[in-house]
Protein backbone atom coordinates (compact mmCIF):
# COMPACT_ATOMS: atom_id res chain seq x y z
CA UNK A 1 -39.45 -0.16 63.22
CA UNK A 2 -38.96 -3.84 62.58
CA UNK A 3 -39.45 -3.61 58.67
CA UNK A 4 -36.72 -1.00 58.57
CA UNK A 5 -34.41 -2.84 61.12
CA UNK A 6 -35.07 -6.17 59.27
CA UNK A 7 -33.65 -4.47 55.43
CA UNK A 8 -30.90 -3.24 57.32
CA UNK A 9 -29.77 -6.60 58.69
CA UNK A 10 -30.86 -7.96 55.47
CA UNK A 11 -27.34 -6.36 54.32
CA UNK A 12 -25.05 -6.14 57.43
CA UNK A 13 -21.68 -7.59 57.80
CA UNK A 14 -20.69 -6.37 61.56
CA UNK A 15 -23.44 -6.66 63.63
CA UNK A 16 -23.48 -10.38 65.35
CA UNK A 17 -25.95 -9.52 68.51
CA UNK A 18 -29.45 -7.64 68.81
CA UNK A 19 -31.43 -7.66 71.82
CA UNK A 20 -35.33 -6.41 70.72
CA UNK A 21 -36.69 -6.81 74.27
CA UNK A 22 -40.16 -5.45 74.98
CA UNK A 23 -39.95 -3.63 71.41
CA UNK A 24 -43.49 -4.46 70.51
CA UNK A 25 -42.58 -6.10 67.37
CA UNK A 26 -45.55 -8.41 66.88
CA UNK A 27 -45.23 -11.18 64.33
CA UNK A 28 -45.15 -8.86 61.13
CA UNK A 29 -42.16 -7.63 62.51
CA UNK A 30 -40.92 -11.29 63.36
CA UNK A 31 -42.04 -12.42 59.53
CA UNK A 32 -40.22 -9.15 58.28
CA UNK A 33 -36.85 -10.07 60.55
CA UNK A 34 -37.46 -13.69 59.45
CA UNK A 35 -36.89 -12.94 55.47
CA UNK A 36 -33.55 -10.62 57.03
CA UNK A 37 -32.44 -13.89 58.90
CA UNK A 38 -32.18 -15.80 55.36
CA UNK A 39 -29.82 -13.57 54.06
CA UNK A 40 -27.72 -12.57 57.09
CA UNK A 41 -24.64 -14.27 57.86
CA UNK A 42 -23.10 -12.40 60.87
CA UNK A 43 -26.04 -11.87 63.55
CA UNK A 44 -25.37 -14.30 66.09
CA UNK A 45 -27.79 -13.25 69.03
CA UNK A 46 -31.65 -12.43 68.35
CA UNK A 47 -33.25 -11.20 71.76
CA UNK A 48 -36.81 -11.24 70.79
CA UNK A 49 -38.45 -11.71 74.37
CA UNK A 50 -41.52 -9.84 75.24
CA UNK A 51 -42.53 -9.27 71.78
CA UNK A 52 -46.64 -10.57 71.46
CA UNK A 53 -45.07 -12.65 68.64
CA UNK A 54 -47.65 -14.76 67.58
CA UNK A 55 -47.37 -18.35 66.00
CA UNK A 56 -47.29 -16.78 62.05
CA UNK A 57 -44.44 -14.82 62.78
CA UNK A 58 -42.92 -17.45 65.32
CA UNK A 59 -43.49 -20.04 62.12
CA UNK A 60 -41.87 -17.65 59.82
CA UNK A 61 -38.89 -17.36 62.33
CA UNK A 62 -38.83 -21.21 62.53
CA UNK A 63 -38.48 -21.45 58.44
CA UNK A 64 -35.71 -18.93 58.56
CA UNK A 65 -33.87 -21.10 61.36
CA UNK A 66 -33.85 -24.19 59.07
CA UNK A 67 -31.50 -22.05 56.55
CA UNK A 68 -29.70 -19.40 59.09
CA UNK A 69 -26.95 -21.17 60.57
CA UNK A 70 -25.16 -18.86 62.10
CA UNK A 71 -27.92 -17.53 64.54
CA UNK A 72 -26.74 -19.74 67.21
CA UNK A 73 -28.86 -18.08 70.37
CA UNK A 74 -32.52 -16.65 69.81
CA UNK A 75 -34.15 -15.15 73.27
CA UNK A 76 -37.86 -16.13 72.90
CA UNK A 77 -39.56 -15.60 76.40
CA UNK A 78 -42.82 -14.49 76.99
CA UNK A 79 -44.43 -14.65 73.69
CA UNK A 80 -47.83 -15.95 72.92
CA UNK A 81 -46.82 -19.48 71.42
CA UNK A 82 -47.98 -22.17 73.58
CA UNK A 83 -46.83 -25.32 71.39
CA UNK A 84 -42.98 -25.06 71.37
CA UNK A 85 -42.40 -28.08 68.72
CA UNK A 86 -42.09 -25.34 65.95
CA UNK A 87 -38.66 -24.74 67.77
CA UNK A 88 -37.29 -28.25 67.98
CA UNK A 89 -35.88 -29.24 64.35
CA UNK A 90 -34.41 -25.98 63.04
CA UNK A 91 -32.86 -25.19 66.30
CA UNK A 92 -32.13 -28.96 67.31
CA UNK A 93 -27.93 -28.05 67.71
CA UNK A 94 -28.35 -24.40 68.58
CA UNK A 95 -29.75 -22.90 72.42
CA UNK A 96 -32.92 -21.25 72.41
CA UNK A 97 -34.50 -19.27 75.49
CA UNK A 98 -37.91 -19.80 76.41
């Protein structure tokens, strides 16, 4: 699912908010979303609690962050990540749930 999702936002211009709660997207999904997020300029919102992301996709989120400015508000709860500091630059003006 997230591959597909991920070349659709890679190409959207309405959608500002996605909530991917419990979705079992794992952290190919999060590295697929991740190369979306470079080229999307309209999703505001990323609810990607619950996911078993793991710390190659949440790395590969984190790298997308540092060029995605408009994703002001990324959910992030519950996923395996331990060592948050791959969240502090990219995000540094922007909220992110843990």
């Amino acid at each position: 699912m997230a591959p597909a999702l991920a070349e659709a936002l890679m190409t959207n211009s309405t959608l500002t908010n996605l909530r991917l709660s419990t979705n079992s997207i794992g952290s190919n999904g999060a590295q697929a979303l991740a190369k979306a997020l470079k080229t999307n300029s309209t999703l505001s919102t990323l609810d990607l609690s619950f996911n078993s992301i793991k710390s190659n996709g949440a790395q590969a989120l984190a790298e997308a962050l540092k060029t995605n400015w408009t994703l002001s508000v990324l959910e992030w709860g519950f996923n395996v990540p331990r060592d948050r500091h791959w969240l502090t630059h990219p995000t540094r003006t922007r909220v992110c749930l843990l």
